[in-house]
C-alpha atoms as a PDB file:
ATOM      1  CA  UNK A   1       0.000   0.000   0.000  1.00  0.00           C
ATOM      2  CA  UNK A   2       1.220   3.871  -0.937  1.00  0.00           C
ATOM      3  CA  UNK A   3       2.206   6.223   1.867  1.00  0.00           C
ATOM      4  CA  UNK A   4       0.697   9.194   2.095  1.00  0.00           C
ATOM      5  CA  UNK A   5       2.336  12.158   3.452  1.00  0.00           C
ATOM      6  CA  UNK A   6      -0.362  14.251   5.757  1.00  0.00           C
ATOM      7  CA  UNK A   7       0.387  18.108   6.519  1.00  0.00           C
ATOM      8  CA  UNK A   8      -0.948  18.960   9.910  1.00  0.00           C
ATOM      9  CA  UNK A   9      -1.279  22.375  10.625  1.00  0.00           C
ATOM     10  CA  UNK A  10      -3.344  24.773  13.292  1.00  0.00           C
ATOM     11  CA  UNK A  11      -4.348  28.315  12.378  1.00  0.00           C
ATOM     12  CA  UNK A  12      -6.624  31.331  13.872  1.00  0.00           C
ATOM     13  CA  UNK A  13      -9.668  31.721  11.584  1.00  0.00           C
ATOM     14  CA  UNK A  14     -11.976  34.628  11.827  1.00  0.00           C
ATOM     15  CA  UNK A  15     -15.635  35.140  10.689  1.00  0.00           C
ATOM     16  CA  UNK A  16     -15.638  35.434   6.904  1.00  0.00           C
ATOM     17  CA  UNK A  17     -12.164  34.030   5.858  1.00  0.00           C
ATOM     18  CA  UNK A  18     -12.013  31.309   3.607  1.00  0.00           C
ATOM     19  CA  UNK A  19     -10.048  28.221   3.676  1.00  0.00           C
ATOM     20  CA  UNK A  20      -8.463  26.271   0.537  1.00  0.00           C
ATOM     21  CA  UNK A  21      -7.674  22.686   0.416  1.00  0.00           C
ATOM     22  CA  UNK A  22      -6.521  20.771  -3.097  1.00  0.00           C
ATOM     23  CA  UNK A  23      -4.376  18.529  -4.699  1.00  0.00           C
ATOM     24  CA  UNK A  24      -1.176  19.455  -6.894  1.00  0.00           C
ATOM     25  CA  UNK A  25      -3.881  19.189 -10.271  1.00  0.00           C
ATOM     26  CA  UNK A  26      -4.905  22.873  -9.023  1.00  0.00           C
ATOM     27  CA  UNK A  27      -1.294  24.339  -7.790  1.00  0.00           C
ATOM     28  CA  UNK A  28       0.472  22.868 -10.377  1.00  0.00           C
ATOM     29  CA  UNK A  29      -1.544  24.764 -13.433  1.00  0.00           C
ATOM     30  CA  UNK A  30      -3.258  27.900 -11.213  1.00  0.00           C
ATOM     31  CA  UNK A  31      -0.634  30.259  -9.894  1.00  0.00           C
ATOM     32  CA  UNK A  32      -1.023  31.128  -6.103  1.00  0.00           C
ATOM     33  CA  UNK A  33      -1.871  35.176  -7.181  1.00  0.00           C
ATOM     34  CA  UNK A  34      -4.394  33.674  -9.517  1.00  0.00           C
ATOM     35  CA  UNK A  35      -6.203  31.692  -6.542  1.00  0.00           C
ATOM     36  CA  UNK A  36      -5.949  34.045  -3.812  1.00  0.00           C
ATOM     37  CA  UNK A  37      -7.821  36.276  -6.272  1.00  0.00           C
ATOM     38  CA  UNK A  38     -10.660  33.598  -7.433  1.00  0.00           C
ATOM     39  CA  UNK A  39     -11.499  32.725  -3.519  1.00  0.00           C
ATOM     40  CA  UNK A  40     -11.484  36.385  -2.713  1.00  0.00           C
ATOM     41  CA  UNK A  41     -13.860  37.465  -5.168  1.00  0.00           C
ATOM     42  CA  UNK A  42     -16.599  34.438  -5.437  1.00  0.00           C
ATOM     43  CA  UNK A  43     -18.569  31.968  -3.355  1.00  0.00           C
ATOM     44  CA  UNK A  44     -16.799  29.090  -2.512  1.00  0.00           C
ATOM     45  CA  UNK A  45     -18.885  27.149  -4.719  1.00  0.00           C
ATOM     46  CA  UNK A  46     -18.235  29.200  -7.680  1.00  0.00           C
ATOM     47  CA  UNK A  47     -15.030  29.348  -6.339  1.00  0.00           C
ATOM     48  CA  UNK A  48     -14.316  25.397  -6.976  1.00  0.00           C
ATOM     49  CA  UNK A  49     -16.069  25.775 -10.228  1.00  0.00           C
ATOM     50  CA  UNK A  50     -13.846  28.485 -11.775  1.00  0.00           C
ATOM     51  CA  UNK A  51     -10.320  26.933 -10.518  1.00  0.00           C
ATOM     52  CA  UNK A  52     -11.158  23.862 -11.817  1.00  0.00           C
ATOM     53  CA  UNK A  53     -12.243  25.021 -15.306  1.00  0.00           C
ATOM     54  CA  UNK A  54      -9.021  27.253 -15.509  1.00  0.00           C
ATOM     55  CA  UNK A  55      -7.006  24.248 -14.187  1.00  0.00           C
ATOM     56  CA  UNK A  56      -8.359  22.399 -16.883  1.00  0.00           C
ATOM     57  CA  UNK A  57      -7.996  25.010 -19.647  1.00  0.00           C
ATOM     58  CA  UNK A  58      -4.762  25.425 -18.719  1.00  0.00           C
ATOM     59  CA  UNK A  59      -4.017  21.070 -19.618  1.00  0.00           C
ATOM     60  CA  UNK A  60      -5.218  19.586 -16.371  1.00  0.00           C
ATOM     61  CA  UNK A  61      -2.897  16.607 -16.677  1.00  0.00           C
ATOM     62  CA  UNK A  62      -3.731  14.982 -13.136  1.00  0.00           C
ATOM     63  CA  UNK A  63      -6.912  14.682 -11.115  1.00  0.00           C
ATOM     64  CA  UNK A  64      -8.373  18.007  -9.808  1.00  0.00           C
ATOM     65  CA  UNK A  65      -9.680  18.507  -6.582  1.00  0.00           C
ATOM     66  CA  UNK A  66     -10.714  21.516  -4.765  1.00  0.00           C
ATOM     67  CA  UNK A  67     -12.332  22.329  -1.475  1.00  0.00           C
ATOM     68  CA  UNK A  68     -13.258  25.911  -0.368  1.00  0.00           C
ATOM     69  CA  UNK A  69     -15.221  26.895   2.550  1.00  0.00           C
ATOM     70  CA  UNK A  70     -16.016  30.330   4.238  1.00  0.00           C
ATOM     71  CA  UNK A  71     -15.865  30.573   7.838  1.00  0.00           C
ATOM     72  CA  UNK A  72     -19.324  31.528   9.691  1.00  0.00           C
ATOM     73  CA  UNK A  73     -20.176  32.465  13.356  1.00  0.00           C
ATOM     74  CA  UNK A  74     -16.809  32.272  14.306  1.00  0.00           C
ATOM     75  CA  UNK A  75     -15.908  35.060  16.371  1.00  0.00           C
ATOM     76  CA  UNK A  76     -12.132  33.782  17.469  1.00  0.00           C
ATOM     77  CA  UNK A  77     -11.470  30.143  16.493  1.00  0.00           C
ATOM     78  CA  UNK A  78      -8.608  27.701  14.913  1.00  0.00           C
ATOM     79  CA  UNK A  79      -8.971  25.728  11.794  1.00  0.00           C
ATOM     80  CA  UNK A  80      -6.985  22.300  12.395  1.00  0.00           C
ATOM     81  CA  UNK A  81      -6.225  19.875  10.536  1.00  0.00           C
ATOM     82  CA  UNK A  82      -4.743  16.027  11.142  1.00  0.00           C
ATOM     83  CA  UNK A  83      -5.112  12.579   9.988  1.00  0.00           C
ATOM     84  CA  UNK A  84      -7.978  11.122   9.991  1.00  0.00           C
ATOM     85  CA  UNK A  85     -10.750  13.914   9.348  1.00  0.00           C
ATOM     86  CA  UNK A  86     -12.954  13.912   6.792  1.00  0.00           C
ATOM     87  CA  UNK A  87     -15.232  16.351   5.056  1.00  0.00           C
ATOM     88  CA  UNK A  88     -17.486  15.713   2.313  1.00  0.00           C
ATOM     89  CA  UNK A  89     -18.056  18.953   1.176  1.00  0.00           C
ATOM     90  CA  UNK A  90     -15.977  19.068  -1.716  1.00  0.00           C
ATOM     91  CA  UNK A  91     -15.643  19.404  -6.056  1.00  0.00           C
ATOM     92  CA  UNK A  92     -13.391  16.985  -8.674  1.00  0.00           C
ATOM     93  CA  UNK A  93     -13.208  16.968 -11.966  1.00  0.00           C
END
């Protein structure tokens, strides 16, 4: 069976920032600028849409995944991450 190499990470989140999650299919064709930019200005949903589409326009050799939320009702928290969550809320192509 493959290893997998997990980043785990803890960061302060406030109401109304967004988080990114994807594989290298996004990074490796949509420059960081270029997200930053997409997430800032649309829904998540649209969001996932749009950076998968350029992704794709841009070759999309390798599988494409995405996952963008917006933080709500959060007046001080921390986003964390670690092996073994899961979170179905998410866009391939």
């Amino acid at each position: 069976m493959p290893e997998i190499e997990v980043d785990c990470f803890v960061e302060p989140v406030q109401d109304g920032d967004r988080l990114l999650l994807c594989t290298d299919g996004l990074s490796r064709m949509v420059a960081d600028a270029e997200i930053c930019a997409i997430v800032g200005q649309y829904t998540p949903e649209e969001s996932v849409q749009c950076l998968i589409a350029f992704a794709n326009e841009r070759g999309g050799p390798d599988n494409i995944t995405v996952v963008v939320v917006r933080v709500a009702g959060a007046e001080q928290g921390y986003a964390a991450g670690h092996q073994g969550d899961s979170d179905d809320r998410h866009a391939a192509d």
